[in-house]
C-alpha atoms as a PDB file:
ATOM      1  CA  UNK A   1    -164.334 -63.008 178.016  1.00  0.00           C
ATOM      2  CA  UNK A   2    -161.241 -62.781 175.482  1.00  0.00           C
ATOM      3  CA  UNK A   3    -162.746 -62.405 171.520  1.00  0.00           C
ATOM      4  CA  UNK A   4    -161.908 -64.882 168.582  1.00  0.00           C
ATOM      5  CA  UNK A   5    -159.190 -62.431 167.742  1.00  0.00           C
ATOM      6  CA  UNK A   6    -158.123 -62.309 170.904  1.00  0.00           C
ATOM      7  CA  UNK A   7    -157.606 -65.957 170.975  1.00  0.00           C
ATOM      8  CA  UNK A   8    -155.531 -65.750 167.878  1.00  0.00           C
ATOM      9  CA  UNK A   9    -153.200 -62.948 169.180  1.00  0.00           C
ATOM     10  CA  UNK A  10    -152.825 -65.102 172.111  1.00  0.00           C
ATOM     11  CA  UNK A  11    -151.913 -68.420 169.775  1.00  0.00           C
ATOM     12  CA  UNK A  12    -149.156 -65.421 168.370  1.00  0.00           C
ATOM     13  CA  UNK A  13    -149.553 -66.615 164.598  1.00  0.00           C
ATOM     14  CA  UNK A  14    -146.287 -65.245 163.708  1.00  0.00           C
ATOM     15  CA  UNK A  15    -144.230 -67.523 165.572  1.00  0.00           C
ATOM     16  CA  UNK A  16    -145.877 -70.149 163.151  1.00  0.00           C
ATOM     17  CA  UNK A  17    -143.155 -70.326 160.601  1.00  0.00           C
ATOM     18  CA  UNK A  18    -141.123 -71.898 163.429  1.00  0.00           C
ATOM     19  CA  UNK A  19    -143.122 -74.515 162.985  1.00  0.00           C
ATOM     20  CA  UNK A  20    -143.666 -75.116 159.515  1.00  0.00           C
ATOM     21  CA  UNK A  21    -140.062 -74.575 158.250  1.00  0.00           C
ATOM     22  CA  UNK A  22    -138.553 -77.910 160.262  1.00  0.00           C
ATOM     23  CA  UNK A  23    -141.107 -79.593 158.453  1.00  0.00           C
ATOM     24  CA  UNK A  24    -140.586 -78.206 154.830  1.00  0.00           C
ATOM     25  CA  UNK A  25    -136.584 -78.738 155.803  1.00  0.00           C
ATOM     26  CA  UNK A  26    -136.852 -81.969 157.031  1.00  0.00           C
ATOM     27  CA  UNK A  27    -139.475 -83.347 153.928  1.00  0.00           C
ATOM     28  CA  UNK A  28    -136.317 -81.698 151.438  1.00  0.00           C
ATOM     29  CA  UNK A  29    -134.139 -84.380 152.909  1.00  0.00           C
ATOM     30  CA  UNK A  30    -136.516 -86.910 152.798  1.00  0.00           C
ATOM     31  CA  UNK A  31    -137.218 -86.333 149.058  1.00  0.00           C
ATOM     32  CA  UNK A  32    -133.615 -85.776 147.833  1.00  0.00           C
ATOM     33  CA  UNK A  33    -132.875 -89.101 149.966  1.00  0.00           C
ATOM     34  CA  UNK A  34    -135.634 -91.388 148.120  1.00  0.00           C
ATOM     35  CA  UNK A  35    -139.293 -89.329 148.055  1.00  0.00           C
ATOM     36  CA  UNK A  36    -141.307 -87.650 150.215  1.00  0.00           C
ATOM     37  CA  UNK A  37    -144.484 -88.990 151.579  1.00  0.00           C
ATOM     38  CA  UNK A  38    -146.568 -86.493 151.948  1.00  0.00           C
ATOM     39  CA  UNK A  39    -149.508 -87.744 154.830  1.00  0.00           C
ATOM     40  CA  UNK A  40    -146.630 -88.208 157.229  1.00  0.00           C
ATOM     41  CA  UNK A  41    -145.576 -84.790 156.578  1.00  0.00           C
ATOM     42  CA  UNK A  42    -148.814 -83.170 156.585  1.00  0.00           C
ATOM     43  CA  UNK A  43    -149.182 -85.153 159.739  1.00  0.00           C
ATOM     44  CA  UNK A  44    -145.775 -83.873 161.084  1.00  0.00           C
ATOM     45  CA  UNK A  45    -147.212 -80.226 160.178  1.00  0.00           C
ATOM     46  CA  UNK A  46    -149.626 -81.067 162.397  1.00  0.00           C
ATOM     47  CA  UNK A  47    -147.586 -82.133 165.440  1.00  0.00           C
ATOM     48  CA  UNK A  48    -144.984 -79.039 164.910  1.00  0.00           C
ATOM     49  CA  UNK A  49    -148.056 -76.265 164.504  1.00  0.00           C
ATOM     50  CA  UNK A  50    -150.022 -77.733 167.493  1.00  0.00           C
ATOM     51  CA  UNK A  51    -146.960 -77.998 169.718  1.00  0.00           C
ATOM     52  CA  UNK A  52    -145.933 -74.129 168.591  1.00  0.00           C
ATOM     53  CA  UNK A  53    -149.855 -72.781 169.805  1.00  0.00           C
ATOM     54  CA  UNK A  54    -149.766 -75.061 172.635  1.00  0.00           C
ATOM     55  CA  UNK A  55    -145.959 -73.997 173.602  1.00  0.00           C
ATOM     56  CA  UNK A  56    -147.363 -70.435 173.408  1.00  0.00           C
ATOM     57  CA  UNK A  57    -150.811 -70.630 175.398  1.00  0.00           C
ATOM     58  CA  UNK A  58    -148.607 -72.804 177.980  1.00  0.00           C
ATOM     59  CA  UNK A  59    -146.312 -69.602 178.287  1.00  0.00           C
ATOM     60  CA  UNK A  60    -149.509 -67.176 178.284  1.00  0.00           C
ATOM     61  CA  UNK A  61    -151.021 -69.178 181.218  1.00  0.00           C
ATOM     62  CA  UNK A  62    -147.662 -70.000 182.937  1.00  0.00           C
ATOM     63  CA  UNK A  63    -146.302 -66.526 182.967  1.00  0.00           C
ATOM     64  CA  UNK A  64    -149.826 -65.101 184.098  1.00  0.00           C
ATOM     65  CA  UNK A  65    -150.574 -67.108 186.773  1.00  0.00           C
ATOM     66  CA  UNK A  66    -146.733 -66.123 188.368  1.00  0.00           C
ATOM     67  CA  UNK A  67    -147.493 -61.984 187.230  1.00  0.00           C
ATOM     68  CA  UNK A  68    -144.248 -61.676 185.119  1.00  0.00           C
ATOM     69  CA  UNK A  69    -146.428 -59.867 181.856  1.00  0.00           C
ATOM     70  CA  UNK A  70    -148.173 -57.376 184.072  1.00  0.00           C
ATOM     71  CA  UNK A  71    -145.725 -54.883 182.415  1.00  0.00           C
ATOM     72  CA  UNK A  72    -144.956 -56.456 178.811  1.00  0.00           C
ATOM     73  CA  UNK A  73    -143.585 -54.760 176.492  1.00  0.00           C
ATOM     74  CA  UNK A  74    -144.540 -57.332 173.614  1.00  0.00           C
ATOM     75  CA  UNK A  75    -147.682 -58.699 172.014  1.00  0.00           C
ATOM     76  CA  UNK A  76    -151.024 -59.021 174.351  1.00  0.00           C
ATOM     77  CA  UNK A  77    -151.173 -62.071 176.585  1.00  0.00           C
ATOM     78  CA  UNK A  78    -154.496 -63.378 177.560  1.00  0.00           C
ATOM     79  CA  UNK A  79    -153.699 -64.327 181.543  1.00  0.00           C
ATOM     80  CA  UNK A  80    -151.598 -61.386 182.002  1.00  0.00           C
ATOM     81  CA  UNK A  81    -153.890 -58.847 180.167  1.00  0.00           C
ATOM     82  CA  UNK A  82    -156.739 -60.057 182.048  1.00  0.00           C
ATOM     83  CA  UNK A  83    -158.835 -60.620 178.786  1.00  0.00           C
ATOM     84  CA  UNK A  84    -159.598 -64.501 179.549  1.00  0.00           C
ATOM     85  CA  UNK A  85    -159.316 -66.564 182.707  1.00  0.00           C
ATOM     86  CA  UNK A  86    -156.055 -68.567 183.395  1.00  0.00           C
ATOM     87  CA  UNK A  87    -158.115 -71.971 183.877  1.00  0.00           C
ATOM     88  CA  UNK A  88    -159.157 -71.336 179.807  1.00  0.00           C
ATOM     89  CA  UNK A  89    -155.962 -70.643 178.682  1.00  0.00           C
ATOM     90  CA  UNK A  90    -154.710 -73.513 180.243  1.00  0.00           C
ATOM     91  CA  UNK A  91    -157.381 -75.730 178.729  1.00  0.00           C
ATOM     92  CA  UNK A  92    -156.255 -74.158 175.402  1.00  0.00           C
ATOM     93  CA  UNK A  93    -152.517 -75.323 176.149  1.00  0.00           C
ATOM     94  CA  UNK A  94    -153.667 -78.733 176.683  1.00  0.00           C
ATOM     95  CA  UNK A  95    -156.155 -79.127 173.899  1.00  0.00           C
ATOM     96  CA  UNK A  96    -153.687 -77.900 171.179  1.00  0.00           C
ATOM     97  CA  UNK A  97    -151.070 -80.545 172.874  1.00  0.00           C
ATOM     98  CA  UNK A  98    -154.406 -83.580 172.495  1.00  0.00           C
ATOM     99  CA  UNK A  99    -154.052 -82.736 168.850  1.00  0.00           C
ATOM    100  CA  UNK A 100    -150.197 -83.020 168.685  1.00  0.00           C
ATOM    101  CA  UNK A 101    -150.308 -85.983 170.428  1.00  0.00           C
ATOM    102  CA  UNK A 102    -153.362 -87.546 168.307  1.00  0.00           C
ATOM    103  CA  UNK A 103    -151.239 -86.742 165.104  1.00  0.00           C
ATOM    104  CA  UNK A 104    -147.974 -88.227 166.137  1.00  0.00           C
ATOM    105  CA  UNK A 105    -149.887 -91.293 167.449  1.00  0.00           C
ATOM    106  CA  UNK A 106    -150.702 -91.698 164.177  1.00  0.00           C
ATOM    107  CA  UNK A 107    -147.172 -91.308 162.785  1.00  0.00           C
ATOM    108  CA  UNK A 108    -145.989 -93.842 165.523  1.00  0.00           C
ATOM    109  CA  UNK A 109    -147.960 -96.509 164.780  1.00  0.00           C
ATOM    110  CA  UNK A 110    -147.210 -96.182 160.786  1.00  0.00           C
ATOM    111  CA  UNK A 111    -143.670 -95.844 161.585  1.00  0.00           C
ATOM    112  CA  UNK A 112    -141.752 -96.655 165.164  1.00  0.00           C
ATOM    113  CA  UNK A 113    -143.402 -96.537 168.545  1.00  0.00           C
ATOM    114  CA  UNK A 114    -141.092 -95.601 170.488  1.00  0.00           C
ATOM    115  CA  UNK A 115    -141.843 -92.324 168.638  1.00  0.00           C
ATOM    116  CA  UNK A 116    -144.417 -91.986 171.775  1.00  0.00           C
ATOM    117  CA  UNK A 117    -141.556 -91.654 173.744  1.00  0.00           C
ATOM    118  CA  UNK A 118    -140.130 -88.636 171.851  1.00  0.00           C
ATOM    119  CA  UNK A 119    -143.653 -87.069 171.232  1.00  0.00           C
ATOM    120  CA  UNK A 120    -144.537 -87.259 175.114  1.00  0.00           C
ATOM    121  CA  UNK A 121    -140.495 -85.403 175.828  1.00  0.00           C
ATOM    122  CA  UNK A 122    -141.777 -83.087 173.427  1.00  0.00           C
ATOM    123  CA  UNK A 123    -145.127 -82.260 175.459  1.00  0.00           C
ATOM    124  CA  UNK A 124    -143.360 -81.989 178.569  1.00  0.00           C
ATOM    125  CA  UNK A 125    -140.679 -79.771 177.167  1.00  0.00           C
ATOM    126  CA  UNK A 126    -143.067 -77.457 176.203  1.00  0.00           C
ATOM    127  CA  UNK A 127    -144.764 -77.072 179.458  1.00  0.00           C
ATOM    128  CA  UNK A 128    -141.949 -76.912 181.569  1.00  0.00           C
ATOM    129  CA  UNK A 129    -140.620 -74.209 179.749  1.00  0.00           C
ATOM    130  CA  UNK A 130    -142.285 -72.008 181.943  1.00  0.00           C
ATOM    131  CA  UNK A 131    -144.723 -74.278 183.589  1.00  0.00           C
ATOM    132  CA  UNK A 132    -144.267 -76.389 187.036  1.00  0.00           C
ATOM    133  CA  UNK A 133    -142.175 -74.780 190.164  1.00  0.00           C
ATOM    134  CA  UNK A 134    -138.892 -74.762 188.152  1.00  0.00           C
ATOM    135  CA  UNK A 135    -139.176 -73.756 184.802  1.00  0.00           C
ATOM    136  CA  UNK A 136    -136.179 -74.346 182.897  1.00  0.00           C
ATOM    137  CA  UNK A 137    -136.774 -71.086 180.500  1.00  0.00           C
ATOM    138  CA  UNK A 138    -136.361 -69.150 183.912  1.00  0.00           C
ATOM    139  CA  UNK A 139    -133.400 -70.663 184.156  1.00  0.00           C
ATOM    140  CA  UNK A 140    -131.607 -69.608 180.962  1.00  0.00           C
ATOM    141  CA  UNK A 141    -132.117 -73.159 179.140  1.00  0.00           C
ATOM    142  CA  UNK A 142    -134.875 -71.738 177.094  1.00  0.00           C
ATOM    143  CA  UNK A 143    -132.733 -71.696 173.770  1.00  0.00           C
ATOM    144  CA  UNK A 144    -130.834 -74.788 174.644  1.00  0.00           C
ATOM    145  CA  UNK A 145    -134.054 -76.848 174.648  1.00  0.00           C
ATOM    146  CA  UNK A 146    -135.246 -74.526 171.144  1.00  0.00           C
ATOM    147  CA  UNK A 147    -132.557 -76.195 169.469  1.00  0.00           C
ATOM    148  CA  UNK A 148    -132.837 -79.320 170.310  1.00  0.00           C
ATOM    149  CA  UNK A 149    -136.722 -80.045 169.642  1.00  0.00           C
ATOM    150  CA  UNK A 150    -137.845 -77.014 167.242  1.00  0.00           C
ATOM    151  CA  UNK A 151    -134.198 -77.627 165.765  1.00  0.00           C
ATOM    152  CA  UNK A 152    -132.870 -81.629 165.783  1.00  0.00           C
ATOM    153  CA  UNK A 153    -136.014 -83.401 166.699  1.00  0.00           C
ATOM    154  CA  UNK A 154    -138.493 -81.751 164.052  1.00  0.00           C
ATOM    155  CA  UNK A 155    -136.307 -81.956 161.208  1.00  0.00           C
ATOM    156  CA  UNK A 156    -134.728 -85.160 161.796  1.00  0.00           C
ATOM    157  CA  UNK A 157    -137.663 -86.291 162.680  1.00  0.00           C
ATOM    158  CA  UNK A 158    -139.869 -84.918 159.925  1.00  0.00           C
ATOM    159  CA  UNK A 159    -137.060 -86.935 157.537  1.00  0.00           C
ATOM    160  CA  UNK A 160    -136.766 -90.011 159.615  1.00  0.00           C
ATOM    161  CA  UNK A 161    -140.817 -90.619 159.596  1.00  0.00           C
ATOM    162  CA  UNK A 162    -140.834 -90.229 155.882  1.00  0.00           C
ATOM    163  CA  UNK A 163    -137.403 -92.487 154.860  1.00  0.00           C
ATOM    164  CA  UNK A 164    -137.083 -94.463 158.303  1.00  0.00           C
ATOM    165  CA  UNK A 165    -133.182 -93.261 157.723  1.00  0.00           C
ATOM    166  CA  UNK A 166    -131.064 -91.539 159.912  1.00  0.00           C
ATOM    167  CA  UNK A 167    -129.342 -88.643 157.411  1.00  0.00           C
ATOM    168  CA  UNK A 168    -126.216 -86.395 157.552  1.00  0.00           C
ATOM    169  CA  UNK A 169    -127.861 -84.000 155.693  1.00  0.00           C
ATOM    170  CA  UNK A 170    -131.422 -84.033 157.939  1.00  0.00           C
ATOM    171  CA  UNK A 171    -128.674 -82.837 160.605  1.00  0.00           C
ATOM    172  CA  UNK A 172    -127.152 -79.945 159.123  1.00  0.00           C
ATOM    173  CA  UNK A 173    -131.067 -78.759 157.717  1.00  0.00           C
ATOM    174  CA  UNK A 174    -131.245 -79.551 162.279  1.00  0.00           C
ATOM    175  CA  UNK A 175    -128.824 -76.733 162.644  1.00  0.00           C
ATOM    176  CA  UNK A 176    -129.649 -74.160 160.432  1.00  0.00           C
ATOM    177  CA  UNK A 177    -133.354 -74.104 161.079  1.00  0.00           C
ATOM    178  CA  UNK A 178    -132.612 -74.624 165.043  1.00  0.00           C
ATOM    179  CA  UNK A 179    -130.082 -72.195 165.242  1.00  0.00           C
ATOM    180  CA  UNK A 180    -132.757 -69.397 163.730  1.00  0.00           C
ATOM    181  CA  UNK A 181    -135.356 -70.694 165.913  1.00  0.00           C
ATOM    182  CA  UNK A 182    -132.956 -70.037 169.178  1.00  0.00           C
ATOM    183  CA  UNK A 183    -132.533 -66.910 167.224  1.00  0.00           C
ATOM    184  CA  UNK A 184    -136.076 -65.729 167.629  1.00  0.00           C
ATOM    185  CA  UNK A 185    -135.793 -66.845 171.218  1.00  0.00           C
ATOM    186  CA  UNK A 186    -132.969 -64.935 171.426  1.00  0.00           C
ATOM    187  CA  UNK A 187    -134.197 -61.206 170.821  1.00  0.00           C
ATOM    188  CA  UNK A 188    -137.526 -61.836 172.397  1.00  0.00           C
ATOM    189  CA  UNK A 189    -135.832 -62.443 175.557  1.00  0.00           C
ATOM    190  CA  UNK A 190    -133.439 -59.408 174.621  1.00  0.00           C
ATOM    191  CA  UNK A 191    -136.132 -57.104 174.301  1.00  0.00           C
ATOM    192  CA  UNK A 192    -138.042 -58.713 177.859  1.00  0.00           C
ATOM    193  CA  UNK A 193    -134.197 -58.135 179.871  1.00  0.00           C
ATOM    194  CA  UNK A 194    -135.608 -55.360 181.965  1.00  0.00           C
ATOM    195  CA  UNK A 195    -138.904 -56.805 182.622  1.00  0.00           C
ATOM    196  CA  UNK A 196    -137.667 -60.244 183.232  1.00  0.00           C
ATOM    197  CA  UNK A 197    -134.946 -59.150 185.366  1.00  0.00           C
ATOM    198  CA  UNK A 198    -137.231 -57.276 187.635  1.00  0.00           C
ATOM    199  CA  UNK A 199    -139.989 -60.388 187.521  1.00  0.00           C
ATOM    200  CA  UNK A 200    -136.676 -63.067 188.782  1.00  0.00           C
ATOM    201  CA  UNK A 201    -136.839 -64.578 185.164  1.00  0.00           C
ATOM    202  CA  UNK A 202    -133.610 -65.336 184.674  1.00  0.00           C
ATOM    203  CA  UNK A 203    -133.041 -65.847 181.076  1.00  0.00           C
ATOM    204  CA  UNK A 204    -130.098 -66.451 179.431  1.00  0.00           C
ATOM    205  CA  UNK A 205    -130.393 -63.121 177.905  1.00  0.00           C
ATOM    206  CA  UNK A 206    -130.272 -61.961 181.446  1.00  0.00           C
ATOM    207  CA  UNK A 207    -127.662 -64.210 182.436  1.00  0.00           C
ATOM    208  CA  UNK A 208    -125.243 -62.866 179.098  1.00  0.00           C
ATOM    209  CA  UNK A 209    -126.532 -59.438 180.136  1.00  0.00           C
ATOM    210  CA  UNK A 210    -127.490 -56.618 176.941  1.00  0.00           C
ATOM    211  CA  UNK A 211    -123.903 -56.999 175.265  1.00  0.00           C
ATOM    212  CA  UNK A 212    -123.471 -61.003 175.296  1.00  0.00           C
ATOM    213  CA  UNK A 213    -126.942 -61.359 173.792  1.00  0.00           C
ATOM    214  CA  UNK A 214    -126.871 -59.011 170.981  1.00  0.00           C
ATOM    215  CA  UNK A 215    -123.675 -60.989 169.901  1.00  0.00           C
ATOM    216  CA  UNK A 216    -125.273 -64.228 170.386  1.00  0.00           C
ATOM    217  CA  UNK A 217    -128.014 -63.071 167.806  1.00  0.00           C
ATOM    218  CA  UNK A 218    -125.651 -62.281 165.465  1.00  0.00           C
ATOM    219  CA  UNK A 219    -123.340 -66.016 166.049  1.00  0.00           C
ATOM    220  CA  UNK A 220    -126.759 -67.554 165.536  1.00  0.00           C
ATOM    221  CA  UNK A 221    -127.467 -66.008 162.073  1.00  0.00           C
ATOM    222  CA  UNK A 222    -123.822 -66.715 161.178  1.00  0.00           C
ATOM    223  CA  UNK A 223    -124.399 -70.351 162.446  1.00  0.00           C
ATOM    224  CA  UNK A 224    -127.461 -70.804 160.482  1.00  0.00           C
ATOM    225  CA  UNK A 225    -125.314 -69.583 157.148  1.00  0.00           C
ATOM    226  CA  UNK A 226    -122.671 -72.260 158.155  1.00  0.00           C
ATOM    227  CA  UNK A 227    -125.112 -74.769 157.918  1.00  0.00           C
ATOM    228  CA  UNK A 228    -126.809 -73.930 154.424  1.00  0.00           C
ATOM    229  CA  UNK A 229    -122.833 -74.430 153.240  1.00  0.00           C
ATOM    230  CA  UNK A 230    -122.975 -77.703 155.031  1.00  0.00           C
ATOM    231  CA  UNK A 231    -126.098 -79.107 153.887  1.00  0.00           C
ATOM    232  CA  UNK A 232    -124.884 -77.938 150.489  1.00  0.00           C
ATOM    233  CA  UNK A 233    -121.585 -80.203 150.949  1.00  0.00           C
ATOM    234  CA  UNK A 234    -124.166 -83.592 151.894  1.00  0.00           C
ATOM    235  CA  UNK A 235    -126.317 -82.834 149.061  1.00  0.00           C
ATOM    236  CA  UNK A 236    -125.937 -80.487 145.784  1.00  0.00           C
ATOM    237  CA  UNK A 237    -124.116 -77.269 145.485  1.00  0.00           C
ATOM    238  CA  UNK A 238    -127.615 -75.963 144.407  1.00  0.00           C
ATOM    239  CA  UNK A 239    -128.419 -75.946 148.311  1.00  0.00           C
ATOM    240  CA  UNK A 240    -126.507 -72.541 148.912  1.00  0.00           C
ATOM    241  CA  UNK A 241    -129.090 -70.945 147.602  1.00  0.00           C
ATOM    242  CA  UNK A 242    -130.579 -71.273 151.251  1.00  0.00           C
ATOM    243  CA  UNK A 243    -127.835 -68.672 151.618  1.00  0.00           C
ATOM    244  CA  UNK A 244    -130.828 -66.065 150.365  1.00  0.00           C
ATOM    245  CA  UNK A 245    -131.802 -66.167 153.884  1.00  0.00           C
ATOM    246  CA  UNK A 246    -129.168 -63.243 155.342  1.00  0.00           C
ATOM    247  CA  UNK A 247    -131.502 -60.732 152.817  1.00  0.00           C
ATOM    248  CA  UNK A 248    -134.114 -61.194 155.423  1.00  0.00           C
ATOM    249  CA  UNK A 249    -131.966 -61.371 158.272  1.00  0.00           C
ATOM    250  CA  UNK A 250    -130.221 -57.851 157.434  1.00  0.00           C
ATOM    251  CA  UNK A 251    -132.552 -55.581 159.241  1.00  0.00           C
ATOM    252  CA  UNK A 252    -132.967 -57.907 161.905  1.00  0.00           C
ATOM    253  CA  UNK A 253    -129.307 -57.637 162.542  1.00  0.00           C
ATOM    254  CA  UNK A 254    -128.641 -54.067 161.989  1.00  0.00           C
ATOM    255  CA  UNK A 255    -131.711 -53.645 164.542  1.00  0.00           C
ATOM    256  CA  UNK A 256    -130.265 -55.877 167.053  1.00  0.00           C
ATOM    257  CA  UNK A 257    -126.478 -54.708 166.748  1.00  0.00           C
ATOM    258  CA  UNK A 258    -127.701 -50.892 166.491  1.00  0.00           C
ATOM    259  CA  UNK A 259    -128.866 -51.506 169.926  1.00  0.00           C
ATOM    260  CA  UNK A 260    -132.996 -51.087 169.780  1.00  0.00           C
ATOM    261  CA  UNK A 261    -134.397 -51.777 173.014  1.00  0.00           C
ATOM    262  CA  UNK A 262    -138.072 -52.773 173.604  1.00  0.00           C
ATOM    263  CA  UNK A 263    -140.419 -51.920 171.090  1.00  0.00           C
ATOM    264  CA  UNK A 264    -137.770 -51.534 168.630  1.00  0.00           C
ATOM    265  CA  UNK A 265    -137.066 -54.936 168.639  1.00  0.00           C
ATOM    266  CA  UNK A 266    -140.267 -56.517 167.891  1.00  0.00           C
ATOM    267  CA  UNK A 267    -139.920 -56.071 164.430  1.00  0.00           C
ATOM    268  CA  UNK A 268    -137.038 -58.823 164.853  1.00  0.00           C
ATOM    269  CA  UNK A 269    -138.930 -60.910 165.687  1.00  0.00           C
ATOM    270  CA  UNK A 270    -141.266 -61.404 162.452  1.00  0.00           C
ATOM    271  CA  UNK A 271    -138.178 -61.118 160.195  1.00  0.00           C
ATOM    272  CA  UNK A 272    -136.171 -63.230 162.177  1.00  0.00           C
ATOM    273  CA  UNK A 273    -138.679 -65.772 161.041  1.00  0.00           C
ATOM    274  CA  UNK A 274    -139.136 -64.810 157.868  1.00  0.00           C
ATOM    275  CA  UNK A 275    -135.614 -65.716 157.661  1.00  0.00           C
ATOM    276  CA  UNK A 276    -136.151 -69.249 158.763  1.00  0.00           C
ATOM    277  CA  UNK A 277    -138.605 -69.799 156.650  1.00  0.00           C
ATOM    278  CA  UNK A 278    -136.533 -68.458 153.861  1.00  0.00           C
ATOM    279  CA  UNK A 279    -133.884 -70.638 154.728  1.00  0.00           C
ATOM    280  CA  UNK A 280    -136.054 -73.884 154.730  1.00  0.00           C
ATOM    281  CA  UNK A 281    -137.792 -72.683 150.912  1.00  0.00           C
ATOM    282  CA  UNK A 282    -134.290 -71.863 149.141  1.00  0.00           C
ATOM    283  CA  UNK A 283    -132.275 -75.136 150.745  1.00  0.00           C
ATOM    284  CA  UNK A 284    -135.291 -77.284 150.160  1.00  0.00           C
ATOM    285  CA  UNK A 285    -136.347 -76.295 146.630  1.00  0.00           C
ATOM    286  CA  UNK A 286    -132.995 -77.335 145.362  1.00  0.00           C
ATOM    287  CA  UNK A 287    -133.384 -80.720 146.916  1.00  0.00           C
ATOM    288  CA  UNK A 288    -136.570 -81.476 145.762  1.00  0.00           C
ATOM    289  CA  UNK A 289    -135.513 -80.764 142.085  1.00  0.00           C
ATOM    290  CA  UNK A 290    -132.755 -82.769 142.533  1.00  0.00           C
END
């Protein structure tokens, strides 16, 4: 039977500020467009942590059941490591997506039901990243679909339930913080190439092969500046401070470009989102104080 701490390791707390930095983006806009409201963001906090654990107990259980961590390289998974039963990790997935959905009910029926809609997407999308007979993250769409709803749909939407306006600006904070979320993606499956290759994972690390994934690392950081220089343009000038975020994302680069392979690059991972969250303080705190 897996420990308390076990449990934790296995809800990988440091893939949290993935979660929490669409939401501090996405409340930025929302004040510097008329003023936060700060329930529905707590409330979107809620959603975006509950659907990061369940996203990651989904994976533990999914990956598990089909043997693809009996050799990882990377932090302990519960299924795989044999410290708690598939069926409880599973139940773990499920109860961490009740509480997601019991928060955005809430935020639906305060602002837009067909925000149901979205939220339920949002479930699915998570377990079908590596759940049902054809994942899509074994099919090298993991990033694609990290974009779009740890990326566009939490910060746009963490704006849109606060103002009930769509804004220019909530896109380009979209970008930035979706483009480093793809970015942690990005080297985990790096780091998982051999492992994954030999399991018939076929990420789109594996697809791009060693080379074409240590440059898309890099395109993403350089994306993620673009869009600090874009938000700045839709907002005030103040908002290139977000650019603060490439001091975290240094190392993470130099790692990845020096070409570190599997333990090496695990490191990347934590600063990669340090940098997010980075990004998502220094653009935001200039919008709130304007």
């Amino acid at each position: 039977m897996a420990t308390p701490g076990q449990w934790l390791a296995g809800a990988r707390p440091r893939t949290l500020p993935a979660a929490v930095s669409p939401v501090l983006a996405g409340t930025a806009v929302a004040a510097y467009v008329d003023e936060p409201v700060w329930w529905r963001a707590a409330l979107a906090l809620v959603v975006s942590l509950a659907l990061q654990v369940g996203v990651n107990y989904a994976n533990d259980y999914s990956d598990g059941i089909r043997g693809t961590d009996e050799d990882r390289v990377g932090p302990m998974r519960l299924v795989g490591s044999g410290a708690a039963p598939a069926a409880a990790v599973k139940r773990a997935a499920f109860l961490a997506f009740g509480v997601a959905g019991v928060a955005g009910l809430v935020l639906a029926a305060a602002t837009a039901w067909w925000l149901l809609a979205v939220g339920a997407v949002c479930v699915l999308a998570a377990w079908f990243y590596t759940g049902g007979s054809r994942p899509y993250g074994y099919l090298g769409l993991g990033e694609v679909m990290v974009f779009v709803f740890f990326g566009l749909v939490a910060v746009v939407g963490t704006t849109y339930v606060q103002t009930r306006t769509w804004e220019p600006a909530a896109l380009w904070a979209a970008v930035g913080i979706g483009a480093l979320a793809c970015a942690i993606l990005v080297v985990n499956n790096l780091r998982d190439i051999p492992t994954d290759t030999l399991a018939g994972k076929r990420t789109l690390a594996v697809k791009l092969g060693d080379r074409g994934t240590r440059a898309l690392y890099a395109g993403l950081v350089a994306a993620a500046g673009v869009a600090v220089v874009a938000l700045a343009a839709t907002t005030t000038w103040w908002a290139l401070l977000g650019l603060g975020f490439l001091a975290p994302s240094v190392p993470g680069l130099r790692t990845v470009l020096g070409g570190a392979t599997g333990p090496a690059l695990v490191p990347v991972l934590q600063s990669t989102g340090v940098a997010q969250l980075v990004w998502a303080v220094l653009s935001g705190v200039p919008l709130f104080l304007a």
